[in-house]
Every structure is written in C-alpha cells, then in structure tokens.
N, C-alpha and C. Protein backbone atom coordinates (compact mmCIF):
# COMPACT_ATOMS: atom_id res chain seq x y z
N UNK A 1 95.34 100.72 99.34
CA UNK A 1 95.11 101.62 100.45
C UNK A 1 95.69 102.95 100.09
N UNK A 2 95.03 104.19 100.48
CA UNK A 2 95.21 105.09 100.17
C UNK A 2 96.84 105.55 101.09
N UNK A 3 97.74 106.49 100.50
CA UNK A 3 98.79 106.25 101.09
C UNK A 3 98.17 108.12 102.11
N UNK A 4 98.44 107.99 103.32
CA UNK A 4 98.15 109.09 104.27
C UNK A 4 99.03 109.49 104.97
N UNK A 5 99.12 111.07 104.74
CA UNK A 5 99.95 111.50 105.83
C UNK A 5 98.87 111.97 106.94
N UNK A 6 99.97 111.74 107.86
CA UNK A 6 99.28 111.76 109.30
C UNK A 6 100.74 112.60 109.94
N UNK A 7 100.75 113.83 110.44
CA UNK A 7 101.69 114.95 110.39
C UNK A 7 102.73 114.77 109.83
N UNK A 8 103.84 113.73 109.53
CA UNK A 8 105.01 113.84 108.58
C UNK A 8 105.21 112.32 108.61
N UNK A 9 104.25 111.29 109.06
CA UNK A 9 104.18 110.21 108.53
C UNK A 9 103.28 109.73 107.61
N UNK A 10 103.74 108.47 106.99
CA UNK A 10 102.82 108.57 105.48
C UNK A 10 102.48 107.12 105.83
N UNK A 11 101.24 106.80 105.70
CA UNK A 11 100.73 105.24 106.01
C UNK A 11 100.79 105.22 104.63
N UNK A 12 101.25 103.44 104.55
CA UNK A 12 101.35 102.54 103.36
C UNK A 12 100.43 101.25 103.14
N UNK A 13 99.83 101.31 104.24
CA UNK A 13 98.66 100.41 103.69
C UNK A 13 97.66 99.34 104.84
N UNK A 14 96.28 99.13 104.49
CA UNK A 14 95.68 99.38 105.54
C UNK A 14 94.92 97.92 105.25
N UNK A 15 94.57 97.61 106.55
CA UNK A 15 94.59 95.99 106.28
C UNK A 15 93.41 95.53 107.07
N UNK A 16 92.58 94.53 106.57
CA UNK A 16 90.97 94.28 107.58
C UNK A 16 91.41 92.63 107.72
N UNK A 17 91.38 92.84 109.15
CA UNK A 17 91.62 90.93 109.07
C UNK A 17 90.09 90.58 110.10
N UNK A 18 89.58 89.45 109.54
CA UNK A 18 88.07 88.70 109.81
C UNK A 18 88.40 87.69 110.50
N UNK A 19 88.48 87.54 111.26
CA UNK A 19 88.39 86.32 112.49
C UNK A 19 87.19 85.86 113.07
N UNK A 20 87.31 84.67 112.92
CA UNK A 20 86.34 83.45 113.83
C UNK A 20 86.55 82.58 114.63
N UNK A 21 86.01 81.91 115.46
CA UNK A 21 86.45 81.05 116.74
C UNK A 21 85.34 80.26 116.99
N UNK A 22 85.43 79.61 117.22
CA UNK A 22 84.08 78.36 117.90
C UNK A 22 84.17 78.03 118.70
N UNK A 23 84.45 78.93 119.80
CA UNK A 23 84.46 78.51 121.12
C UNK A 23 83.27 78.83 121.67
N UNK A 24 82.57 77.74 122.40
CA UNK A 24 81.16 78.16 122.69
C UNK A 24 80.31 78.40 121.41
N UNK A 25 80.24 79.19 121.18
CA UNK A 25 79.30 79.39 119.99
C UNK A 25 80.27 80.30 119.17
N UNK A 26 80.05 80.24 117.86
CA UNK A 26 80.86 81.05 116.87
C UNK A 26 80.73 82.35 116.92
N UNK A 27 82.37 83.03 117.27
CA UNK A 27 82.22 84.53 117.30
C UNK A 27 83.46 84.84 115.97
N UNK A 28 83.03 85.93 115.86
CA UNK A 28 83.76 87.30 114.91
C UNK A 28 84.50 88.15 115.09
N UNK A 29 85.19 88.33 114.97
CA UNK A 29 85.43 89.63 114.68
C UNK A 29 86.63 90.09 114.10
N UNK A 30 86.69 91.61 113.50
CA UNK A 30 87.43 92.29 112.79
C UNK A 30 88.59 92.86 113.52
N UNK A 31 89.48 93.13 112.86
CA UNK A 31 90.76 94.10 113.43
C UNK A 31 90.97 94.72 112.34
N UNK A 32 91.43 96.46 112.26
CA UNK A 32 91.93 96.92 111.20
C UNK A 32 93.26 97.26 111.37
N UNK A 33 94.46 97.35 110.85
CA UNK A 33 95.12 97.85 110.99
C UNK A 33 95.41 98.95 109.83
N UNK A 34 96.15 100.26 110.22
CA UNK A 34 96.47 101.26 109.65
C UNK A 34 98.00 101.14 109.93
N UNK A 35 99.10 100.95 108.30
CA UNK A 35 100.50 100.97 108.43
C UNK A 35 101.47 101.77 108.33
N UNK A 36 101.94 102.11 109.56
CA UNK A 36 103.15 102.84 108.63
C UNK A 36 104.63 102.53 108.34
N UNK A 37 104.68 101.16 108.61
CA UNK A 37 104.99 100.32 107.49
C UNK A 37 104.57 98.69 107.82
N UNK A 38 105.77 98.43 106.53
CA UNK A 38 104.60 97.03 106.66
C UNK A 38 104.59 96.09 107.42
N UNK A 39 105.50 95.79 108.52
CA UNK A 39 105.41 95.33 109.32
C UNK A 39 104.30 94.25 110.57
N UNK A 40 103.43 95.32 110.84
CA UNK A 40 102.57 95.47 111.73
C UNK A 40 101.45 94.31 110.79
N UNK A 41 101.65 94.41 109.13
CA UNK A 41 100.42 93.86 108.61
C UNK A 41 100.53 92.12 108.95
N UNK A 42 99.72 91.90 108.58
CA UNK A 42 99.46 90.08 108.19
C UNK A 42 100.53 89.93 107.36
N UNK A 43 101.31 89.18 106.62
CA UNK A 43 101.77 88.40 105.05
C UNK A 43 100.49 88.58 104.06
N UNK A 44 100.90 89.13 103.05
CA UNK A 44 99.79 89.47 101.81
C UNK A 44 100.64 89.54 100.83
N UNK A 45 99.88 89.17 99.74
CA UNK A 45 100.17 89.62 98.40
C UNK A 45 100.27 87.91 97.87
N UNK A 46 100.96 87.92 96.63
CA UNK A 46 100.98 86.77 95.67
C UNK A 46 101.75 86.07 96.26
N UNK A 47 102.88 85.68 97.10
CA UNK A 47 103.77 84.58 97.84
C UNK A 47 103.07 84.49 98.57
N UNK A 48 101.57 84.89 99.11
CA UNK A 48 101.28 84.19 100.54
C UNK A 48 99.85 83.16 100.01
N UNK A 49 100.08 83.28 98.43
CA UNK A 49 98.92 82.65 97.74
C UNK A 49 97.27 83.72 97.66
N UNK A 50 97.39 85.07 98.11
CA UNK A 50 96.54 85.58 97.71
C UNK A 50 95.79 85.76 96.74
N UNK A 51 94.64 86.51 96.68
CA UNK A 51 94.48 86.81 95.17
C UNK A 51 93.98 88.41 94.99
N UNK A 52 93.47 88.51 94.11
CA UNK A 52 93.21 90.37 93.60
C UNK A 52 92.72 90.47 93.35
N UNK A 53 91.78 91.62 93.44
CA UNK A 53 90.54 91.99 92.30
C UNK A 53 91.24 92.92 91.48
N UNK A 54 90.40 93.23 90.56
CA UNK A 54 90.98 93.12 89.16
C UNK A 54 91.16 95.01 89.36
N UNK A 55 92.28 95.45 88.04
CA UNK A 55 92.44 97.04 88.69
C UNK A 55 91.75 97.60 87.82
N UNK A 56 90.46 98.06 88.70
CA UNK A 56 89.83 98.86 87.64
C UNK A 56 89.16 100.22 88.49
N UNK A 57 88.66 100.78 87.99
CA UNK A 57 88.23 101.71 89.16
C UNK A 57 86.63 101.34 89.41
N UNK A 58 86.20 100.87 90.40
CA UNK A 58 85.29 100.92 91.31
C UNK A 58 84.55 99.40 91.00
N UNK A 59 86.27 98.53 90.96
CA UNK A 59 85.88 96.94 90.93
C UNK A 59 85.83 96.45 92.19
N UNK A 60 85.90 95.36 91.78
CA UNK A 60 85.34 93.95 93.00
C UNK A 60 85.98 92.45 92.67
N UNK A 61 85.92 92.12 93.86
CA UNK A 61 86.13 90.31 93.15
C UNK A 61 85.26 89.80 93.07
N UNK A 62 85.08 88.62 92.58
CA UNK A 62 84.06 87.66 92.42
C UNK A 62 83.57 87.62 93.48
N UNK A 63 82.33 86.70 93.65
CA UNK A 63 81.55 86.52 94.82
C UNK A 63 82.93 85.19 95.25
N UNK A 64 83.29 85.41 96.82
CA UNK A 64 84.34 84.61 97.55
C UNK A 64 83.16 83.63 98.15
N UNK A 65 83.31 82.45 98.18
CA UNK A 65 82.27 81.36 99.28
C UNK A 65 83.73 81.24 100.17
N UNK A 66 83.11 81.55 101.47
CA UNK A 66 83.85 81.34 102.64
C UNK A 66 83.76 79.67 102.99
N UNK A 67 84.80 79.33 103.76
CA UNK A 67 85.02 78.24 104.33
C UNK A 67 83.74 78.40 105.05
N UNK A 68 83.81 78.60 106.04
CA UNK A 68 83.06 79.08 107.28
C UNK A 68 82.05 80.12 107.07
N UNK A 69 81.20 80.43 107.55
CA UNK A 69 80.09 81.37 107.96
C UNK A 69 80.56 82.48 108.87
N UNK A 70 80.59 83.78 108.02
CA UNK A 70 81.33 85.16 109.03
C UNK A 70 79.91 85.28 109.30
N UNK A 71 79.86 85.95 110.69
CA UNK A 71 78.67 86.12 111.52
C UNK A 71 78.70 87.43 111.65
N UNK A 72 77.65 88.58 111.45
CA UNK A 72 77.81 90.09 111.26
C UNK A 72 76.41 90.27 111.78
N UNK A 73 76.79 90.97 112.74
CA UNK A 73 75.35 91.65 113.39
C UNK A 73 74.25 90.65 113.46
N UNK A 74 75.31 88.94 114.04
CA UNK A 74 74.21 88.18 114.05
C UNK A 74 73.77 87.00 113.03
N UNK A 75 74.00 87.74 111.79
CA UNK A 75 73.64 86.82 110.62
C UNK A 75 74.56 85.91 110.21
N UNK A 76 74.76 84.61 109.94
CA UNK A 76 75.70 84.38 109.01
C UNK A 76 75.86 84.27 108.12
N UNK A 77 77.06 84.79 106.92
CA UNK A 77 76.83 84.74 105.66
C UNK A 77 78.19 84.04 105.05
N UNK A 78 78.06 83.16 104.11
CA UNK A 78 78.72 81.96 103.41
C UNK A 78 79.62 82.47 102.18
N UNK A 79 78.97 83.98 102.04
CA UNK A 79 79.86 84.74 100.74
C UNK A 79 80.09 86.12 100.78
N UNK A 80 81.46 86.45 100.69
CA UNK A 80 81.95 88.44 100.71
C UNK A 80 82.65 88.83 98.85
N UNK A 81 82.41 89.68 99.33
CA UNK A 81 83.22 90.37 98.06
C UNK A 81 83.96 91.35 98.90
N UNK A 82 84.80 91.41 97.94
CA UNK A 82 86.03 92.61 98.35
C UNK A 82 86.00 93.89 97.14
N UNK A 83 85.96 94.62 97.94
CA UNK A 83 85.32 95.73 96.75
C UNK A 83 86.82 96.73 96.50
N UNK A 84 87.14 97.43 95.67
CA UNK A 84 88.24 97.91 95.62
C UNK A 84 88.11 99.09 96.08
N UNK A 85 87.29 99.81 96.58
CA UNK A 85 86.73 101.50 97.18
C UNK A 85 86.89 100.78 98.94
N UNK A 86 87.49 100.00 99.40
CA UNK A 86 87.06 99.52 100.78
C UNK A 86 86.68 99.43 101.42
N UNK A 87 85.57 98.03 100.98
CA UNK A 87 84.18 97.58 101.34
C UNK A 87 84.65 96.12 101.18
N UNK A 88 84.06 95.42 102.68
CA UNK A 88 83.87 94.21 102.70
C UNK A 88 82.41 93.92 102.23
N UNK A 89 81.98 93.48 101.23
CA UNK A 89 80.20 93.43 101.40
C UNK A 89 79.80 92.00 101.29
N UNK A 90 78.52 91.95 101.65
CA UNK A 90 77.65 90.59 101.69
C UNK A 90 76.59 90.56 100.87
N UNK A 91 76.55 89.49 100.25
CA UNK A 91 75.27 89.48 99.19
C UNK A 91 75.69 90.13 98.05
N UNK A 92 76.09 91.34 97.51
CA UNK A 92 76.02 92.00 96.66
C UNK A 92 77.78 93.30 96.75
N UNK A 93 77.61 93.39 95.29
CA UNK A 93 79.24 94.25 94.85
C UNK A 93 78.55 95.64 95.50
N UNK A 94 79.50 96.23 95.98
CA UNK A 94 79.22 97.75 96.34
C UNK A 94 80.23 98.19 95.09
N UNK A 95 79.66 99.33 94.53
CA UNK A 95 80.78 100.05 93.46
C UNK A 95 80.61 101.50 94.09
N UNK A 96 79.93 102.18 94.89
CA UNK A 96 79.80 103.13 95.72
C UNK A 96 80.87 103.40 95.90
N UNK A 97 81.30 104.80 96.14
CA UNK A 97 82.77 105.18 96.97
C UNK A 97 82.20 106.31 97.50
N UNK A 98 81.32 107.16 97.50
CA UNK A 98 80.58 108.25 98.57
C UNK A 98 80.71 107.49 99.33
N UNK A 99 80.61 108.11 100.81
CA UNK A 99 80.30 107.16 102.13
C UNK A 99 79.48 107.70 102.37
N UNK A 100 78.42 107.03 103.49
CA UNK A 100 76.87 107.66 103.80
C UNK A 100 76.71 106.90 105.45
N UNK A 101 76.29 107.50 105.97
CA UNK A 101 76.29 107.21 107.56
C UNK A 101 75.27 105.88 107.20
N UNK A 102 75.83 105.01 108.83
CA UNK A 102 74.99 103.72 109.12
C UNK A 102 74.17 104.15 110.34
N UNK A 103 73.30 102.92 110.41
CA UNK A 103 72.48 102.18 108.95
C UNK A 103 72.27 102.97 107.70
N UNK A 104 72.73 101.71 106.54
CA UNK A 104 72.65 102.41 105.29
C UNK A 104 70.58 101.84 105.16
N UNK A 105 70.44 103.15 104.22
CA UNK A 105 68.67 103.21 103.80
C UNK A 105 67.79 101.73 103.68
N UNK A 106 68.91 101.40 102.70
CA UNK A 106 68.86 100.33 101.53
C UNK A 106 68.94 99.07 102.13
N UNK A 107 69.98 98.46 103.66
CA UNK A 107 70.09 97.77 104.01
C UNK A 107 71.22 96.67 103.60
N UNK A 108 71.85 97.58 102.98
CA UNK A 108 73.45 96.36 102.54
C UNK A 108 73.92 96.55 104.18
N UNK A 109 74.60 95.31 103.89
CA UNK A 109 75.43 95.27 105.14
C UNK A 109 76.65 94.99 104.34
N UNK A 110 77.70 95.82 105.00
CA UNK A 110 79.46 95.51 105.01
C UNK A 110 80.33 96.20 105.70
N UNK A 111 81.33 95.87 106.11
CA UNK A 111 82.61 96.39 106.77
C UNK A 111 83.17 97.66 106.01
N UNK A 112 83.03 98.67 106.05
CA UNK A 112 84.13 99.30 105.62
C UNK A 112 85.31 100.02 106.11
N UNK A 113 86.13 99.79 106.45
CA UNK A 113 87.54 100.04 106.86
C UNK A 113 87.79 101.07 105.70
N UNK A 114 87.70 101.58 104.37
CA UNK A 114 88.36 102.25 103.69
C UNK A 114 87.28 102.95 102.92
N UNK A 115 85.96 103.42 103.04
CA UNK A 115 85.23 103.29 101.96
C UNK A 115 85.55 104.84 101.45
N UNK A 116 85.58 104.77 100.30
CA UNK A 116 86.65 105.94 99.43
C UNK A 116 86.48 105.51 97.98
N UNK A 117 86.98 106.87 97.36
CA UNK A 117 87.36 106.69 95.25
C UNK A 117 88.65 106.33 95.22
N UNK A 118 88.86 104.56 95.81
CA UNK A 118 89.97 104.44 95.87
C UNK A 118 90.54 103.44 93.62
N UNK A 119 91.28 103.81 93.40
CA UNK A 119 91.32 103.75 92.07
C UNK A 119 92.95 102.18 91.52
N UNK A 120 92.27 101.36 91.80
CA UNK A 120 93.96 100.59 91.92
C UNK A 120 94.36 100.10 90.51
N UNK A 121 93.67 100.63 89.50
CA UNK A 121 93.65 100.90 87.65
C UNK A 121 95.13 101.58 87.96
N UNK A 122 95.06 102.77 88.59
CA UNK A 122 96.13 104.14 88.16
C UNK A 122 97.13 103.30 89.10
N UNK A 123 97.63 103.00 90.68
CA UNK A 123 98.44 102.30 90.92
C UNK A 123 98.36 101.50 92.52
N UNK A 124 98.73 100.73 93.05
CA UNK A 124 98.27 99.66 94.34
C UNK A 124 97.52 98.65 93.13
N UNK A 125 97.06 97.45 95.04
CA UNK A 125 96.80 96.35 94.52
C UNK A 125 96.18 96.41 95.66
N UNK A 126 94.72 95.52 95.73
CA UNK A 126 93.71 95.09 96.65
C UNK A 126 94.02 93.24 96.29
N UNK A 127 94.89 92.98 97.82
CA UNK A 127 94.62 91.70 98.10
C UNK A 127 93.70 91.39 99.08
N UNK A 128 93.25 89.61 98.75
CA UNK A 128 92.16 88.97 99.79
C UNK A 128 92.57 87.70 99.89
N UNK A 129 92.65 86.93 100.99
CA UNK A 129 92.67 85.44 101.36
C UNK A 129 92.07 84.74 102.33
N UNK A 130 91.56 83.72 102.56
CA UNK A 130 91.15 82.97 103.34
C UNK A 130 92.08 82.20 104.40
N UNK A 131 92.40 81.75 105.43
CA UNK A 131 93.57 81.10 105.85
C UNK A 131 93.13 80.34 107.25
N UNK A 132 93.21 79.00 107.17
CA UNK A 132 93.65 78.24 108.53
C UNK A 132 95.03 78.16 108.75
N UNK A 133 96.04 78.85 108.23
CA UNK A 133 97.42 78.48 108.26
C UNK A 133 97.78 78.53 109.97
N UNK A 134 98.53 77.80 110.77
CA UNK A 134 98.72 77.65 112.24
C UNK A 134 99.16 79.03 112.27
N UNK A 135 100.31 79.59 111.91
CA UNK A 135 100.52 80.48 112.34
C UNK A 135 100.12 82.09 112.31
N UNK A 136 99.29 81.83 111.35
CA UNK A 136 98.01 83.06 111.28
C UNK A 136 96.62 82.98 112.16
N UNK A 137 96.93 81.57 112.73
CA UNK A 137 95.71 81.69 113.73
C UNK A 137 96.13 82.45 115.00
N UNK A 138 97.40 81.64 115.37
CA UNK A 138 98.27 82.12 116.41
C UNK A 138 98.47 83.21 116.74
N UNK A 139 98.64 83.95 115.48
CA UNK A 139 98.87 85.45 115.57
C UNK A 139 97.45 86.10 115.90
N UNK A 140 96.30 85.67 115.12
CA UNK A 140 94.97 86.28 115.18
C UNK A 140 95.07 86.35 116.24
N UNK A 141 94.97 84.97 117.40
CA UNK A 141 94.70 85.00 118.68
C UNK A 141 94.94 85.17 119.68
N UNK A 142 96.12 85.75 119.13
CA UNK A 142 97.33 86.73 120.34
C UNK A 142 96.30 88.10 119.90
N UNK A 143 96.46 88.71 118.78
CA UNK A 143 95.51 89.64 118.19
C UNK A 143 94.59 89.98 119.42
N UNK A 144 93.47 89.47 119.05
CA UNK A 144 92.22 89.37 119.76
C UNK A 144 92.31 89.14 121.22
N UNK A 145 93.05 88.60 121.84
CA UNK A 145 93.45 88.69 123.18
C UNK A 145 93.53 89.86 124.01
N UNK A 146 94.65 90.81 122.68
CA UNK A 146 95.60 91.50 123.62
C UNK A 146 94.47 93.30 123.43
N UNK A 147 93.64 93.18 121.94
CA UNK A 147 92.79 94.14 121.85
C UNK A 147 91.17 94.10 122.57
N UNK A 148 91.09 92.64 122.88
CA UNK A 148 89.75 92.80 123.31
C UNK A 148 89.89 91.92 124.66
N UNK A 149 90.00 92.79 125.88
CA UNK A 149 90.44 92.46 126.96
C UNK A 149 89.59 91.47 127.62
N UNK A 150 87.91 91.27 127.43
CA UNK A 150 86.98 90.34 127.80
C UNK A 150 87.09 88.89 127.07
N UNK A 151 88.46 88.98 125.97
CA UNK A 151 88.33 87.80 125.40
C UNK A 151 89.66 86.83 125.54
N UNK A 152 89.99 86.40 126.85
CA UNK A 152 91.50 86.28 127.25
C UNK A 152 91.94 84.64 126.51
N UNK A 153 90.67 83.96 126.16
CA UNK A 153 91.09 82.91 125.75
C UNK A 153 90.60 82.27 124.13
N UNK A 154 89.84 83.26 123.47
CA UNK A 154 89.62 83.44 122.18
C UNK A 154 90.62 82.54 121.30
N UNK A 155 90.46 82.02 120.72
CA UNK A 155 91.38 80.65 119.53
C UNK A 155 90.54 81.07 118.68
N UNK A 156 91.78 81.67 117.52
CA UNK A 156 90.57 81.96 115.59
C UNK A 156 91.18 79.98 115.55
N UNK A 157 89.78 80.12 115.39
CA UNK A 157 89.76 78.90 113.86
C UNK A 157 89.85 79.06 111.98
N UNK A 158 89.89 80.91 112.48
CA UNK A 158 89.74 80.68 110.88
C UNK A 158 90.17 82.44 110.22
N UNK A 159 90.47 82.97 109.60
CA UNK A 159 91.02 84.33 109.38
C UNK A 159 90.80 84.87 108.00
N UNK A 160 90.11 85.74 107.59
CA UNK A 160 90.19 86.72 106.08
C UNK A 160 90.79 87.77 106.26
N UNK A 161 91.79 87.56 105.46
CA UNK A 161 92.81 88.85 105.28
C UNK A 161 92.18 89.78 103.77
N UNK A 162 92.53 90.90 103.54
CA UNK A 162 91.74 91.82 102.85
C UNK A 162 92.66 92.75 103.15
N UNK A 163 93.88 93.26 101.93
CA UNK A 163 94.14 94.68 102.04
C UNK A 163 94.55 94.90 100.92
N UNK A 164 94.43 96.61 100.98
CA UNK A 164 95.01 97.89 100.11
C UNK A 164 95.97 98.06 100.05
N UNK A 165 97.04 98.01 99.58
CA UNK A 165 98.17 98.24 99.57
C UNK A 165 98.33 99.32 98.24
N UNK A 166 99.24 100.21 98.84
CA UNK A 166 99.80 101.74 98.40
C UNK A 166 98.56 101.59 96.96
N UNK A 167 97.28 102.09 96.97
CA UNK A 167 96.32 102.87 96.30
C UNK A 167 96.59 103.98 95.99
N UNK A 168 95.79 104.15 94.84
CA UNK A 168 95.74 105.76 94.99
C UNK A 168 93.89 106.14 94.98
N UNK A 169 94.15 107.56 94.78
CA UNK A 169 92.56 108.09 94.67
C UNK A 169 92.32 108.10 92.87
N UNK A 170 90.56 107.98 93.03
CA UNK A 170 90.61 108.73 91.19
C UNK A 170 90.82 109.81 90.81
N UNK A 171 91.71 109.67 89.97
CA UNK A 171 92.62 111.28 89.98
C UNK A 171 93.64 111.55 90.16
N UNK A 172 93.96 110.27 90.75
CA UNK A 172 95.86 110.02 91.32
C UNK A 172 96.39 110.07 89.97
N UNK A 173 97.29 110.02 90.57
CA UNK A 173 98.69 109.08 89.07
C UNK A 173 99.52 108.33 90.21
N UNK A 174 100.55 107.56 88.93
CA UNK A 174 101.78 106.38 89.50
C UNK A 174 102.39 107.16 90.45
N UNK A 175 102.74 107.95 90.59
CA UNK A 175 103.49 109.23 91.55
C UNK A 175 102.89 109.30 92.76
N UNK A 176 101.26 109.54 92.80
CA UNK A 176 100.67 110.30 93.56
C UNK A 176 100.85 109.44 94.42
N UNK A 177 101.21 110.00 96.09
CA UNK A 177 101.67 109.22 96.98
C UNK A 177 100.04 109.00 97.70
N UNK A 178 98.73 109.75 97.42
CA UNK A 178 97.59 109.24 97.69
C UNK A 178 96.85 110.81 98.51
N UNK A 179 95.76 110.47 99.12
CA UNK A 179 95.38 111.66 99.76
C UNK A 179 96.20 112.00 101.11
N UNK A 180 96.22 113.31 101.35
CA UNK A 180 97.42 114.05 102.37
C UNK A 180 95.77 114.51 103.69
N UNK A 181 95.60 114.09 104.89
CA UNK A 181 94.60 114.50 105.57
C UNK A 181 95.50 115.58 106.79
C-alpha cells in the first residue's frame, strides 16, 4: 500500500477484506480499510499463514480457487487474483496500473481499492488469505453490522483478506515513504 499523507498523517497500509454469509441466500461484500496504523487492520502477513505475490512490478498471484463462490454484481466466481497495482480481479491478471472509469470497455470485472504503479520489487509486501478462522468471522460480522446498518444480523461464513502493506510507487526507493496527496 502506498504510504499517504493525508495533512500530517501518513497511512501505512490499506486493506480489502471479502466477506460472505449464507444467510438466506449468499451475500458479499467488501470493506476497505485505509491505516493509519496498524491496528484497525485484520492480522496479515506470514504468522497469520498468508501468502504473497511475488515483488515485481506489475505482478500478481497465481490464479487463488476460493473456498466458496464470491458473488460480484451477481455472478459467482470460484477464482481471484491479487494483483500487486491494487486489483482484486476475476478470470484474468490485470497488470494495468492507469485507472480508467467503470464500466471498464473490455468488461473485466474487479475490486479495486488501490489501483495505482504500485511497485513492491523496490519495497512493501502484498499479502492475501482465505479464512474461516472463528474469530475473523466474528470480527467480519461485527464489521458488517456496524457499517451496513440494513444488515443487523449478517454472520460471514467466510472472509478474503488482501493487503498492501507500506508499498511504494514505480520510482520509489527503500526510503520513499510513498506518494504525498
């Protein structure tokens, strides 16, 4: 995640969590958070059993097969990639880091929470995980409760965590604390 100042605070890292529930019929949905510190995030990184895509500039991970079916505008789809420019995508790697207003032309569909020349070669790490762990549901579903007021009794069955942590841009260095907006 790109590190941002926001008037004399500096966010450290920005986090997409994917939630599902089967209550009634299977719903979705996303939360982003923006940190300024780390607190506020999920548990990430290598002790929480995560994993990484690889640091390169304008990589991806493998195609992920989800436990479950994330449902997006309807569809469900069985596989994401995590793109390192911050892009959740479906079907296919985005290596794009222009952003371009939605609907895109072409018809990819993905989340982007970060989409940017984000570069995690020069320094950061893009983690991703899957999780039924109890107490990441718990939390989701306090989550989703307390942000989406029509949903007072929402239970995740199921959670993708996905973050940036202290990125830089292409063009950064180890130093560069990231883009200043």
């Amino acid at each position: 995640m790109y590190q941002v100042t926001v008037g004399q605070t500096i966010v450290t890292g920005l986090q997409l969590v994917a939630l599902c529930s089967d209550d009634n019929a299977l719903q979705c949905r996303t939360l982003l958070f923006l940190a300024l510190s780390q607190d506020i995030l999920y548990p990430f990184g290598p002790t929480h059993r995560d994993l990484e895509t690889p640091k390169m500039d304008d990589g991806s991970s493998p195609e992920i097969s989800l436990l479950i079916p994330f449902v997006f505008f309807t569809i469900p789809y069985r596989t994401i990639y995590v793109n390192n420019n911050g892009v959740i995508s479906f079907n296919v790697q985005v290596s794009q880091f222009t952003p371009e207003a939605f609907p895109l032309s072409d018809s990819r569909s993905f989340i982007a929470p970060l989409w940017a020349d984000v570069h995690n070669g020069i320094r950061g790490d893009v983690y991703y995980r899957e999780t039924t762990e109890p107490d990441i549901l718990d939390r989701a579903s306090q989550d989703v409760r307390k942000y989406f007021k029509n949903m007072p009794t929402f239970t995740a069955t199921w959670v993708f965590i996905s973050t940036w942590h202290q990125v830089t841009f292409y063009g950064g260095s180890q130093t560069t604390p990231g883009r200043h907006c």
